[in-house]
C-alpha atoms as a PDB file:
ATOM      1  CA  UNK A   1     125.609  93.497 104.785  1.00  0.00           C
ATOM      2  CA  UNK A   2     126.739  90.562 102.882  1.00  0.00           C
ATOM      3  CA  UNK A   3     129.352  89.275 104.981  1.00  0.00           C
ATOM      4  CA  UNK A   4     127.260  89.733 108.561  1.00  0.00           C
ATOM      5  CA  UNK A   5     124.577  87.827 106.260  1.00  0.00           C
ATOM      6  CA  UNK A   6     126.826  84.803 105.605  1.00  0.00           C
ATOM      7  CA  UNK A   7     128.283  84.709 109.494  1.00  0.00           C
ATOM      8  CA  UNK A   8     124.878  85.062 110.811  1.00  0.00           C
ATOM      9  CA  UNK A   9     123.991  81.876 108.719  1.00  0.00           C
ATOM     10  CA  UNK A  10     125.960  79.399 110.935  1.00  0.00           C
ATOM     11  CA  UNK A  11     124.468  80.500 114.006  1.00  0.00           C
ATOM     12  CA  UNK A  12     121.229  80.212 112.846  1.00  0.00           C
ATOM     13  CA  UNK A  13     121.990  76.496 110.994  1.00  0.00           C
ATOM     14  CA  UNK A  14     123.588  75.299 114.081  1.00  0.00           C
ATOM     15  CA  UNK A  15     120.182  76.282 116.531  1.00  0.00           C
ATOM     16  CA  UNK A  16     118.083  74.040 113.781  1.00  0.00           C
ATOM     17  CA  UNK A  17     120.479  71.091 113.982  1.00  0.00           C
ATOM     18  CA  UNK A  18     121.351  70.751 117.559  1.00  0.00           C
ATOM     19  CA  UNK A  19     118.771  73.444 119.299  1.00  0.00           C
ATOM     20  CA  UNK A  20     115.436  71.419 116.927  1.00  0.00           C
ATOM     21  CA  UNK A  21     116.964  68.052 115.636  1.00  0.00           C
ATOM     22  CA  UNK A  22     116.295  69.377 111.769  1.00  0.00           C
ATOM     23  CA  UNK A  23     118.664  67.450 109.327  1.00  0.00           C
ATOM     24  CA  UNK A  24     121.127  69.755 107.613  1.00  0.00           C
ATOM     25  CA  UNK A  25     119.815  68.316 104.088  1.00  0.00           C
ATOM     26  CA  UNK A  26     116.837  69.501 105.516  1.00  0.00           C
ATOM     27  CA  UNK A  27     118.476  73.017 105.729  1.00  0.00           C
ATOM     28  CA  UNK A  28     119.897  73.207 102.578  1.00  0.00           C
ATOM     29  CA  UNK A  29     116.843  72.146 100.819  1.00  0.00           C
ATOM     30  CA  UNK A  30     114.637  74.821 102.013  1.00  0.00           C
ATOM     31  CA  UNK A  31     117.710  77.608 101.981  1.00  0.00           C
ATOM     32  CA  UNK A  32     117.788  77.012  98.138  1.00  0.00           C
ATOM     33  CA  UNK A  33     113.985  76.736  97.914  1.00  0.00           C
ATOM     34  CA  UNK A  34     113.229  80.440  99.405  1.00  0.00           C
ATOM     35  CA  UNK A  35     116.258  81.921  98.329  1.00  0.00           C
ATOM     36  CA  UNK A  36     115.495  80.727  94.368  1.00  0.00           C
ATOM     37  CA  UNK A  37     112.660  83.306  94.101  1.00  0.00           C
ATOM     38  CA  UNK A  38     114.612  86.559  95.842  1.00  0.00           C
ATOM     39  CA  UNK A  39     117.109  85.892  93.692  1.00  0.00           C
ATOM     40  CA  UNK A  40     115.464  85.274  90.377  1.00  0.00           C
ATOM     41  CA  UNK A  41     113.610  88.715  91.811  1.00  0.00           C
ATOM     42  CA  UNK A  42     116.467  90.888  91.744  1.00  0.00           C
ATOM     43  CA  UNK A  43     117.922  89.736  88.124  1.00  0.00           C
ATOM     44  CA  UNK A  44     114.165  90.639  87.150  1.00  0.00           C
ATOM     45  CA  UNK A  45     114.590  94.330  88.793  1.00  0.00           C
ATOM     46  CA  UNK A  46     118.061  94.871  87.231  1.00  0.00           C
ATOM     47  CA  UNK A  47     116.820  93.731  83.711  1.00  0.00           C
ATOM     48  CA  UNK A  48     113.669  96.574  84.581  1.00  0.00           C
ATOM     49  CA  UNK A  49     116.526  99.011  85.008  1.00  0.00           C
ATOM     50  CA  UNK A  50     118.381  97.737  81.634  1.00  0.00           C
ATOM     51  CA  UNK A  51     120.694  95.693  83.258  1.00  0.00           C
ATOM     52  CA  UNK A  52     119.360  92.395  81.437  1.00  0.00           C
ATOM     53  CA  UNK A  53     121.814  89.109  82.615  1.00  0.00           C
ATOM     54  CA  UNK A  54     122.790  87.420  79.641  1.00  0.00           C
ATOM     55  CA  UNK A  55     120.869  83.900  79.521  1.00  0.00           C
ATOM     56  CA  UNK A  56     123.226  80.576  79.624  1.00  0.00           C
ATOM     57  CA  UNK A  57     124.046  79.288  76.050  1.00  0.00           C
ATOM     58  CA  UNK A  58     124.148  75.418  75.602  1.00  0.00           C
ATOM     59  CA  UNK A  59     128.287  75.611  76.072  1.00  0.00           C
ATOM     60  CA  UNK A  60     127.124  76.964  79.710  1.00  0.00           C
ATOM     61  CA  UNK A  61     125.125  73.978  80.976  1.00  0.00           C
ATOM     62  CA  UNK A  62     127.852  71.833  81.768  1.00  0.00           C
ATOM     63  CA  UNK A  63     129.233  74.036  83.826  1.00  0.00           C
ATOM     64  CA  UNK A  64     126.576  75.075  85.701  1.00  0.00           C
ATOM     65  CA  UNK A  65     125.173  71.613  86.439  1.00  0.00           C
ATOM     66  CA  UNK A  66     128.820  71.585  87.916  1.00  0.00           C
ATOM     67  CA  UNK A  67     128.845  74.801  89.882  1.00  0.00           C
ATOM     68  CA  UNK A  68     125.466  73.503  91.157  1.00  0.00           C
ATOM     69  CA  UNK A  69     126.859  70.283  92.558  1.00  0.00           C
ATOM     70  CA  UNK A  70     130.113  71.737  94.061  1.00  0.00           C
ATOM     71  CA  UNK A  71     129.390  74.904  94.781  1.00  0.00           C
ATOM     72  CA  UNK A  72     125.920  74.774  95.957  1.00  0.00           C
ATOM     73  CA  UNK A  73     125.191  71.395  96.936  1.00  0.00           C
ATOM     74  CA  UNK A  74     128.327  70.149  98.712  1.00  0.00           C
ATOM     75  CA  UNK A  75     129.174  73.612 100.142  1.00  0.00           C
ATOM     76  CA  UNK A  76     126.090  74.080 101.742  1.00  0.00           C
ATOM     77  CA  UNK A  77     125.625  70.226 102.859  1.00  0.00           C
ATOM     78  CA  UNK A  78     128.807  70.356 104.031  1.00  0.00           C
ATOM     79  CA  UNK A  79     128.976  73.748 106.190  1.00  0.00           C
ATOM     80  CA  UNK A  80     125.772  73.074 107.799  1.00  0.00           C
ATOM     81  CA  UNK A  81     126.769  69.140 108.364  1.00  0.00           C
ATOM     82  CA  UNK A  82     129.670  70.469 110.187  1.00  0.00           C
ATOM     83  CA  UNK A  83     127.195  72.435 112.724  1.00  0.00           C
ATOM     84  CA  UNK A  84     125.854  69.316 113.750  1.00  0.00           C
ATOM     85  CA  UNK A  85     129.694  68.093 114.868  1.00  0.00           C
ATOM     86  CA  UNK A  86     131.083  71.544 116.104  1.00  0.00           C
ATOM     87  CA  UNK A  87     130.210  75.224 117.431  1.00  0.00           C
ATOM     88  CA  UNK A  88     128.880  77.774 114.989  1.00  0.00           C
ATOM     89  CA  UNK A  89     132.433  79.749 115.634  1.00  0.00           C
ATOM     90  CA  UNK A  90     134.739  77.286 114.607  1.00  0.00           C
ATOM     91  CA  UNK A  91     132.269  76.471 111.048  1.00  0.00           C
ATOM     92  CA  UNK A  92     132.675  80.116 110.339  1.00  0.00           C
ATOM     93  CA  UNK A  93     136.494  80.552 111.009  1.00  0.00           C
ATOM     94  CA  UNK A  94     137.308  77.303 109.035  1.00  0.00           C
ATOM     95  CA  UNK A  95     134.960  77.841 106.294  1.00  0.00           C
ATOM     96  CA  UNK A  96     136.238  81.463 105.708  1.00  0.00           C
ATOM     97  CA  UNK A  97     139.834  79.844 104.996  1.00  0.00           C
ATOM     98  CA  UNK A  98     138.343  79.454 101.501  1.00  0.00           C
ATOM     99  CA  UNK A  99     140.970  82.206 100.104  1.00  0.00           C
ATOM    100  CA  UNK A 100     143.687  80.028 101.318  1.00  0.00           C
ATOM    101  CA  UNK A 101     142.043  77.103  99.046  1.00  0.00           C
ATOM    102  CA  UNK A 102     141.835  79.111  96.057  1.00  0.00           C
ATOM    103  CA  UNK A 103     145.328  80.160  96.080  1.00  0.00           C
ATOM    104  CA  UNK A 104     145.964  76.140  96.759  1.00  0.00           C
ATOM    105  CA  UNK A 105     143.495  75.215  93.719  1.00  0.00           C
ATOM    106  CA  UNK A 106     145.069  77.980  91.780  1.00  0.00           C
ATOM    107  CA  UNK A 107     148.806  76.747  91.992  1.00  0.00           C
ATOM    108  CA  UNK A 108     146.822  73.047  91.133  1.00  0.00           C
ATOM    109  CA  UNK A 109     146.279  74.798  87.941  1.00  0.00           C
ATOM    110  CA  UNK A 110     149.455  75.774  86.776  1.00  0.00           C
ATOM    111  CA  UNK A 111     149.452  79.204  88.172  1.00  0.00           C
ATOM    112  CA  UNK A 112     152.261  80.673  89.156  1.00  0.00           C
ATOM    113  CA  UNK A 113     152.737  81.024  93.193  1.00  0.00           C
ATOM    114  CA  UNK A 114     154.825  83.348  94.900  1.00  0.00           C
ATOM    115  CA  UNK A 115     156.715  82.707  98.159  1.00  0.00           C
ATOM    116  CA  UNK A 116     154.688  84.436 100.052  1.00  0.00           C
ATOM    117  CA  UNK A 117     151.732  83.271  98.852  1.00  0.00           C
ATOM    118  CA  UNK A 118     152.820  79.575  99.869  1.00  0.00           C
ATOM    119  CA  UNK A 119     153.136  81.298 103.492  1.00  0.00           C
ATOM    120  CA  UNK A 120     149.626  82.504 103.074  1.00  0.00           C
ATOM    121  CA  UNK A 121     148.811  79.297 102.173  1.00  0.00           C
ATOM    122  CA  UNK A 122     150.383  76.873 105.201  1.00  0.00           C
ATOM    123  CA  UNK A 123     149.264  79.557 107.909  1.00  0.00           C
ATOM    124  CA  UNK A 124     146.231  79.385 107.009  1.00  0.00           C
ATOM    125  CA  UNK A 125     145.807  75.586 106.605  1.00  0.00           C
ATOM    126  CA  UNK A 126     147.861  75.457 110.259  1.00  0.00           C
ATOM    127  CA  UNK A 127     145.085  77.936 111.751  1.00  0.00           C
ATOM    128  CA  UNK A 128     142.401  75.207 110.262  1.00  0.00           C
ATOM    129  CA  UNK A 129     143.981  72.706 112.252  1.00  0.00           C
ATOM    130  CA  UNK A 130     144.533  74.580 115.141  1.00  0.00           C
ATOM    131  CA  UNK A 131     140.869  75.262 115.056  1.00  0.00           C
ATOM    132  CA  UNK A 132     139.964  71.862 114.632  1.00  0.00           C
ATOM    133  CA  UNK A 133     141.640  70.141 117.237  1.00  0.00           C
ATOM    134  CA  UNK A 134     139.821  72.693 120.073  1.00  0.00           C
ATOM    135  CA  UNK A 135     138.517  71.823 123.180  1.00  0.00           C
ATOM    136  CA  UNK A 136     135.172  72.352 124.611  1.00  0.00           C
ATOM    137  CA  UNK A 137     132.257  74.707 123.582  1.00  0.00           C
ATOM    138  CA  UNK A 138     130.250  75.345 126.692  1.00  0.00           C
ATOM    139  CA  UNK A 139     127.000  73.937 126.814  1.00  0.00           C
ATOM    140  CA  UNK A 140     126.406  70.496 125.114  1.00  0.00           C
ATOM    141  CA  UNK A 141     129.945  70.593 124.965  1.00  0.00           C
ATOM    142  CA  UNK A 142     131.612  68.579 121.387  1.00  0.00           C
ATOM    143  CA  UNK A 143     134.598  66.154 121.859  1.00  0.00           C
ATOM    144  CA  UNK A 144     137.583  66.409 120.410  1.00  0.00           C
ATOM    145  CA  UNK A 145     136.720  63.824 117.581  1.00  0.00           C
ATOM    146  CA  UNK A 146     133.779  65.752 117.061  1.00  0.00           C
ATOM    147  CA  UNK A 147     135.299  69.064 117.154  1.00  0.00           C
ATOM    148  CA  UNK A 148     138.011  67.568 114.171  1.00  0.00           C
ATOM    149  CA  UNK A 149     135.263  66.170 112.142  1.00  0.00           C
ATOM    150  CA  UNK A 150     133.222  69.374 112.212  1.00  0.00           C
ATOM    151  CA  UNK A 151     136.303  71.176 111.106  1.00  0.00           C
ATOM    152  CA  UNK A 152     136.861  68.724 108.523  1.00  0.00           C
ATOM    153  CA  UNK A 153     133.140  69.340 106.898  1.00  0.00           C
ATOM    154  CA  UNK A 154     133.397  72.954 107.553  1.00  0.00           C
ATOM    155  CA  UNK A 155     136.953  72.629 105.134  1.00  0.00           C
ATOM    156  CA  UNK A 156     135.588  70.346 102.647  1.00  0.00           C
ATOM    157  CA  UNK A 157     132.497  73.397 102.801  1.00  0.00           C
ATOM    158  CA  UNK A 158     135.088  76.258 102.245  1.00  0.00           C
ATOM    159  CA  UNK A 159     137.135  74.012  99.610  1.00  0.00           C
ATOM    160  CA  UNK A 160     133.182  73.458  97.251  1.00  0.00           C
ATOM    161  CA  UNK A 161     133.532  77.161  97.701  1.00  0.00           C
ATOM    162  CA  UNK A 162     136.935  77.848  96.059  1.00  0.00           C
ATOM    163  CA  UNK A 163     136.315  75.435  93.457  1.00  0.00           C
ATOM    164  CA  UNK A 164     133.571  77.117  92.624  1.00  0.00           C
ATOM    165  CA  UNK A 165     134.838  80.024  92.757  1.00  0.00           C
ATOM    166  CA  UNK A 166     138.091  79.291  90.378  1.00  0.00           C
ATOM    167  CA  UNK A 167     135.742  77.122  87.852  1.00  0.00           C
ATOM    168  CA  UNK A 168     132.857  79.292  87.154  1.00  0.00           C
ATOM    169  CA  UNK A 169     135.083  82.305  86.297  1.00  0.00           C
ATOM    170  CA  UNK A 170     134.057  81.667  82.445  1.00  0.00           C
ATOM    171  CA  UNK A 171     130.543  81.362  83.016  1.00  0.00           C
ATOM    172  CA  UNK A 172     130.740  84.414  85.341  1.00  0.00           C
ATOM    173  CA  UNK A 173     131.961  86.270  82.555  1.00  0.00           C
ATOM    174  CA  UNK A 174     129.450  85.412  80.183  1.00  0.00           C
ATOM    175  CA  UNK A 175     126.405  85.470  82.364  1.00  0.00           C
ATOM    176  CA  UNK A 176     126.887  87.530  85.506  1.00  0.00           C
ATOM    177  CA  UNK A 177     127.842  87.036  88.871  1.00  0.00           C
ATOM    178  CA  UNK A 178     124.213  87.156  90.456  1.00  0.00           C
ATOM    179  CA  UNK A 179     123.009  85.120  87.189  1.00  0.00           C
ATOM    180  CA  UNK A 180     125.238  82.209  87.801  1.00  0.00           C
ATOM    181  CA  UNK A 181     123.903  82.400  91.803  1.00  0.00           C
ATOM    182  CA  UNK A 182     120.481  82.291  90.716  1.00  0.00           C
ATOM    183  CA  UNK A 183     120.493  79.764  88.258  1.00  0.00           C
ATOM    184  CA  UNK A 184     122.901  76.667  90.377  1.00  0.00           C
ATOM    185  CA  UNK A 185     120.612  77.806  93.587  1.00  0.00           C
ATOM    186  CA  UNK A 186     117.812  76.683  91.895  1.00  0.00           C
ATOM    187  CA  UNK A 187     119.299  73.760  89.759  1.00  0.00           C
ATOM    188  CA  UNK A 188     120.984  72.981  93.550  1.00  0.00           C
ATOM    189  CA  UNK A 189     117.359  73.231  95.005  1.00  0.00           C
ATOM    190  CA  UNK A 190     116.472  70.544  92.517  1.00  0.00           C
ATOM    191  CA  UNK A 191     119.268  68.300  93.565  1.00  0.00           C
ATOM    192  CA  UNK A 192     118.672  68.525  97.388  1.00  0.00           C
ATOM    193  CA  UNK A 193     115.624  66.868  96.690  1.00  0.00           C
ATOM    194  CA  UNK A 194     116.784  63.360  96.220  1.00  0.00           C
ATOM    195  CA  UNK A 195     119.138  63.864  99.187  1.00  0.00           C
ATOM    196  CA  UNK A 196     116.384  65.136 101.844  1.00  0.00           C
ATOM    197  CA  UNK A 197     114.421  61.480 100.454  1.00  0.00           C
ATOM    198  CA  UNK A 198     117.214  59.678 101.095  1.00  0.00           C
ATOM    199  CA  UNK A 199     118.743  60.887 103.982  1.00  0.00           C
ATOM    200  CA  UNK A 200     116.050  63.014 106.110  1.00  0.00           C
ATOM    201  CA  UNK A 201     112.459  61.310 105.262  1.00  0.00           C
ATOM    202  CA  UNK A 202     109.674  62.705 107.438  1.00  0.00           C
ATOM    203  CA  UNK A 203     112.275  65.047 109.325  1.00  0.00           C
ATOM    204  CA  UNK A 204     110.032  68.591 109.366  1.00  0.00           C
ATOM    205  CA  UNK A 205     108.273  67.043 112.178  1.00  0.00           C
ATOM    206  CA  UNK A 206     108.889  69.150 115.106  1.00  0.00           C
ATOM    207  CA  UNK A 207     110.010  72.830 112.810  1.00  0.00           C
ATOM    208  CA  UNK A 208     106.969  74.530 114.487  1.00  0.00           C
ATOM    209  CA  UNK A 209     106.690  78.571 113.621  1.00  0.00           C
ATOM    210  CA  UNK A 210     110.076  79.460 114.759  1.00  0.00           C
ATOM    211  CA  UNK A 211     112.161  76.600 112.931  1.00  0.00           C
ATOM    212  CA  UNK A 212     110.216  77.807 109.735  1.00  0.00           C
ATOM    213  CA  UNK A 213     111.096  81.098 110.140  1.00  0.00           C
ATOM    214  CA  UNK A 214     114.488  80.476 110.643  1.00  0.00           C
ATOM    215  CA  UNK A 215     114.345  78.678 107.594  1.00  0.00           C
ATOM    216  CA  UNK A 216     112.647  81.203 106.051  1.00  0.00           C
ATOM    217  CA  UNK A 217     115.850  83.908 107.201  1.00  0.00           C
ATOM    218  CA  UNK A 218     118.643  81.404 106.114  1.00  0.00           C
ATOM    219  CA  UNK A 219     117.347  81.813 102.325  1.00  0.00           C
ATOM    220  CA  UNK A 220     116.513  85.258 102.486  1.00  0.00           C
ATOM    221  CA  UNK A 221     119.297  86.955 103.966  1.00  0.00           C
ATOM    222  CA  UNK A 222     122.643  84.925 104.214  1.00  0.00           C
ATOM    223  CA  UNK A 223     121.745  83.778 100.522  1.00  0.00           C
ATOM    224  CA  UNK A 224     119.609  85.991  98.702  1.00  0.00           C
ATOM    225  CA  UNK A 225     120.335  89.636 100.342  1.00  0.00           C
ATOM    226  CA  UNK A 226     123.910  89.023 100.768  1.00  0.00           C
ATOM    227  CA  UNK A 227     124.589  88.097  97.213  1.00  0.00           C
ATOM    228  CA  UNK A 228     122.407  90.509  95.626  1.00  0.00           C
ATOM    229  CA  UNK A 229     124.439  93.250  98.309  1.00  0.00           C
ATOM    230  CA  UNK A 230     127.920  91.270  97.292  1.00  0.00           C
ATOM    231  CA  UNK A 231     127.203  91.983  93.379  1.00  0.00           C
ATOM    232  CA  UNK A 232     125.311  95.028  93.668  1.00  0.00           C
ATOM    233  CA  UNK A 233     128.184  96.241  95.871  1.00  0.00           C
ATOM    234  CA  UNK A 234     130.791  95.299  92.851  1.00  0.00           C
ATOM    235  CA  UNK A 235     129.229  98.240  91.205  1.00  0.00           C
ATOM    236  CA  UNK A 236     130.783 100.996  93.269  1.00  0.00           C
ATOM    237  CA  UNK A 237     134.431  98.767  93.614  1.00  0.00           C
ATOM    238  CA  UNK A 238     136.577  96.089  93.039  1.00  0.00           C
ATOM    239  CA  UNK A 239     136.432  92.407  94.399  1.00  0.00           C
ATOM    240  CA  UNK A 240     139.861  92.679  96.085  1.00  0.00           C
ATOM    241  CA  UNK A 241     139.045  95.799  97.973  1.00  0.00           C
ATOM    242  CA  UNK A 242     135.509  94.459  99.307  1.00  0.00           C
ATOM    243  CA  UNK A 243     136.555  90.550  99.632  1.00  0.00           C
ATOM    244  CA  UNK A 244     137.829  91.240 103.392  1.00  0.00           C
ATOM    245  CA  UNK A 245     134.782  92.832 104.011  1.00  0.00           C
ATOM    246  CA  UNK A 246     133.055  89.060 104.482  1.00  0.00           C
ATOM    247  CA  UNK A 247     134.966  88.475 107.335  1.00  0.00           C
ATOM    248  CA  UNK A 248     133.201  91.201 109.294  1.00  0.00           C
ATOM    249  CA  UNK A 249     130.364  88.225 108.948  1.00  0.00           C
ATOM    250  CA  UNK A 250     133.444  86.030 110.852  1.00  0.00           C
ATOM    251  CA  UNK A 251     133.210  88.225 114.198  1.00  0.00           C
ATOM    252  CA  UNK A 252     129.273  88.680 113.834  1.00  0.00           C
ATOM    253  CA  UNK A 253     129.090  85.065 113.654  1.00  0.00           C
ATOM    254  CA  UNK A 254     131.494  84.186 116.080  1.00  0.00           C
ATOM    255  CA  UNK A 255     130.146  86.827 119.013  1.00  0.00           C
ATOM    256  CA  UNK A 256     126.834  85.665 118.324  1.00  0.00           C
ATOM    257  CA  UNK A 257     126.906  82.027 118.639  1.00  0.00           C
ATOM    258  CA  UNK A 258     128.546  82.814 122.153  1.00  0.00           C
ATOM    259  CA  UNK A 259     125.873  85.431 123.235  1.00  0.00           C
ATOM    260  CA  UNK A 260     122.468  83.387 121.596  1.00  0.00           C
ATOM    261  CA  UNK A 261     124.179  79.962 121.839  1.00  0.00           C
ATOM    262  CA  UNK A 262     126.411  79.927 124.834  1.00  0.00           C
ATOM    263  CA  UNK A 263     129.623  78.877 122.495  1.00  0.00           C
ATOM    264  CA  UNK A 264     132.876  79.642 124.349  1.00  0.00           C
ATOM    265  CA  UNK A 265     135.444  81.645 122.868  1.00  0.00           C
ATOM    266  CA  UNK A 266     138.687  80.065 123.687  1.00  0.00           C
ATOM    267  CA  UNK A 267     142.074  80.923 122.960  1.00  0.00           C
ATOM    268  CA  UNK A 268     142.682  78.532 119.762  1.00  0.00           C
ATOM    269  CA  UNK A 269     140.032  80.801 118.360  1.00  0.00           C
ATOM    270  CA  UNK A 270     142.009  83.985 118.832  1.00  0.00           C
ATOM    271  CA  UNK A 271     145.236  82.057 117.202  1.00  0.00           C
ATOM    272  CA  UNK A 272     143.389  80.111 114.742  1.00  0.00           C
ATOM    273  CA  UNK A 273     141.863  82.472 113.335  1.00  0.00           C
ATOM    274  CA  UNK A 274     144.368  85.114 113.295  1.00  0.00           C
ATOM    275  CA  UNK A 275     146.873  82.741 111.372  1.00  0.00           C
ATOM    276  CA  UNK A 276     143.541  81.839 108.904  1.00  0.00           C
ATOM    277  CA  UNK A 277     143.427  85.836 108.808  1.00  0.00           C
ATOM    278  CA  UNK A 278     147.115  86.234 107.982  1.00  0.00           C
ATOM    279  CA  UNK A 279     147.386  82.937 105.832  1.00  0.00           C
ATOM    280  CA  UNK A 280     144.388  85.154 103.287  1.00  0.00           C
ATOM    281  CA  UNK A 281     146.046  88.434 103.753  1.00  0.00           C
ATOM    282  CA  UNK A 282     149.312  86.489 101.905  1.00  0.00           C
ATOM    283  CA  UNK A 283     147.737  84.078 100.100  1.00  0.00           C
ATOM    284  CA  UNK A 284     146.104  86.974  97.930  1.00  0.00           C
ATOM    285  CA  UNK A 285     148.501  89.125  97.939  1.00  0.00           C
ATOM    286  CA  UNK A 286     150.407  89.311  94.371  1.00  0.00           C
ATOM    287  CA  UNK A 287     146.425  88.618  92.901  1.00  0.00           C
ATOM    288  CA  UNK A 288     144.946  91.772  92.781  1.00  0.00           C
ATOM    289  CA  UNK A 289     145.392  92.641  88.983  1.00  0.00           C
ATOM    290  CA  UNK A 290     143.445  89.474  88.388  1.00  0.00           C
ATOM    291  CA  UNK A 291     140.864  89.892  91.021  1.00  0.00           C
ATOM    292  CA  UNK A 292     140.245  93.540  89.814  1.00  0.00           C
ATOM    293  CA  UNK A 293     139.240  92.157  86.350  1.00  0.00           C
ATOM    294  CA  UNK A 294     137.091  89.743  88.373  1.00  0.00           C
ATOM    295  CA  UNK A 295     135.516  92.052  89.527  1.00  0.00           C
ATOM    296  CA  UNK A 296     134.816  94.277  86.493  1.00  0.00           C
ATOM    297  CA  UNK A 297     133.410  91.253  85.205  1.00  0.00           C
ATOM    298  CA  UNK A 298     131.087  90.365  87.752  1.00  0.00           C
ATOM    299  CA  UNK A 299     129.528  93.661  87.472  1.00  0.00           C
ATOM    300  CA  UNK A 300     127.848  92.555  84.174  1.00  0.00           C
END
């Protein structure tokens, strides 16, 4: 459920931007807004059950305030920014390269790399570019430029990810997985605010029912179900045997935008993302001992 969530969430960003003219800071604004509550919601019915998240010490506030900004606020600015230059497909398939960009960040680190982890690592950035440099989309049809720079935000989206991702694993430890998500989407709602001013002033004109309601799904499901599902899921095994499961979301995502949005599924899709596919099949190979006590620790 948590990976058809997060592919479902493109489709239904891209219909605001292009199909109803809604700003993307728009989008992540009121994502993080009714998402805040769900979430905060389900830490409340796990502490019912004696399952109690561990509240942020002052040592943790640093690093939250940065998970917020990076992996909240420029993820989510940036994925649905991209929707505005390119199809809903290519977002997904670019943005799910994030494995690829944690094995990248990781090496950055000083950890150790193996060959075929480097493999991993250029097929996957080589199906990005692939990806980005593809033709038309069917109706409303992007340029190339357009079709590069959506890739580009969609990369910079999936790159927030990783980093947050490889940063917060501290603060995941001490707090909780679904803890950490609940507190940076709501210090990340409080952020967005500044940016909507700035950028998208008076821009709900126009939403009518439907646009609210897809607002209303975007914070629900492809943020608050999905990561409740993706921690409650952590329960029953271990983060490197359910992380492919996201990319289910990939092929939801991608048939979708070309059955509700008329995107075209050409053939730099099918070798994009197979070699985005294969580059995160290497890239974590060699990284399950450490994912598996990821994943024991997210379970907290």
């Amino acid at each position: 459920m948590a990976g058809i969530g997060w592919g479902t969430g493109f489709v239904a960003a891209r219909w605001l931007v292009n199909g109803r003219g809604v700003s993307p800071a728009v989008l992540v604004l009121w994502r993080f807004v009714f998402a805040a509550p769900f979430l905060w919601a389900g830490l409340a019915a796990l502490a019912v059950r004696g399952r109690a998240a561990r509240l942020p010490g002052a040592r943790d506030v640093p690093a939250l305030l940065g998970l917020s900004l990076a992996g909240t606020v420029v993820m989510a600015n940036s994925g649905f920014a991209a929707t505005y230059f390119t199809t809903s497909a290519n977002v997904i398939l670019v943005f799910n390269a994030n494995a690829v960009f944690i094995a990248l960040i990781a090496f950055l680190l000083g950890e150790r790399v193996a060959g075929g982890q480097w493999f991993g690592i250029l097929a996957g950035l080589a199906g990005v570019g692939i990806i980005g440099f593809a033709g038309g989309s069917g109706p409303g049809a992007f340029s190339a430029g357009s079709h590069l720079a959506g890739a580009g935000l969609a990369a910079l989206g999936g790159l927030s990810w990783a980093v947050y991702s490889v940063a917060g694993r501290s603060v995941v430890a001490r707090c909780g997985g679904l803890a950490v998500t609940a507190w940076c989407v709501t210090a990340g709602a409080l952020m967005q605010v500044p940016v909507v001013l700035l950028l998208a002033p008076g821009s709900h004109e126009g939403l009518g029912a439907e646009g609210w309601w897809a607002l209303f799904y975007l914070g629900l499901y492809p943020t608050a179900l999905s990561f409740f599902c993706w921690f409650a899921a952590l329960k029953f095994t271990d983060v490197s045997s359910l992380g492919p499961t996201q990319y289910v979301g990939t092929v939801v995502g991608v048939i979708l935008g070309w059955a509700l949005l008329g995107e075209e599924i050409a053939a730099a899709h099918f070798v994009g993302g197979a070699l985005i596919l294969l580059g995160i099949h290497f890239a974590v190979r060699g990284g399950g001992r450490r994912a598996d006590k990821e994943g024991e620790i997210q379970e907290q």
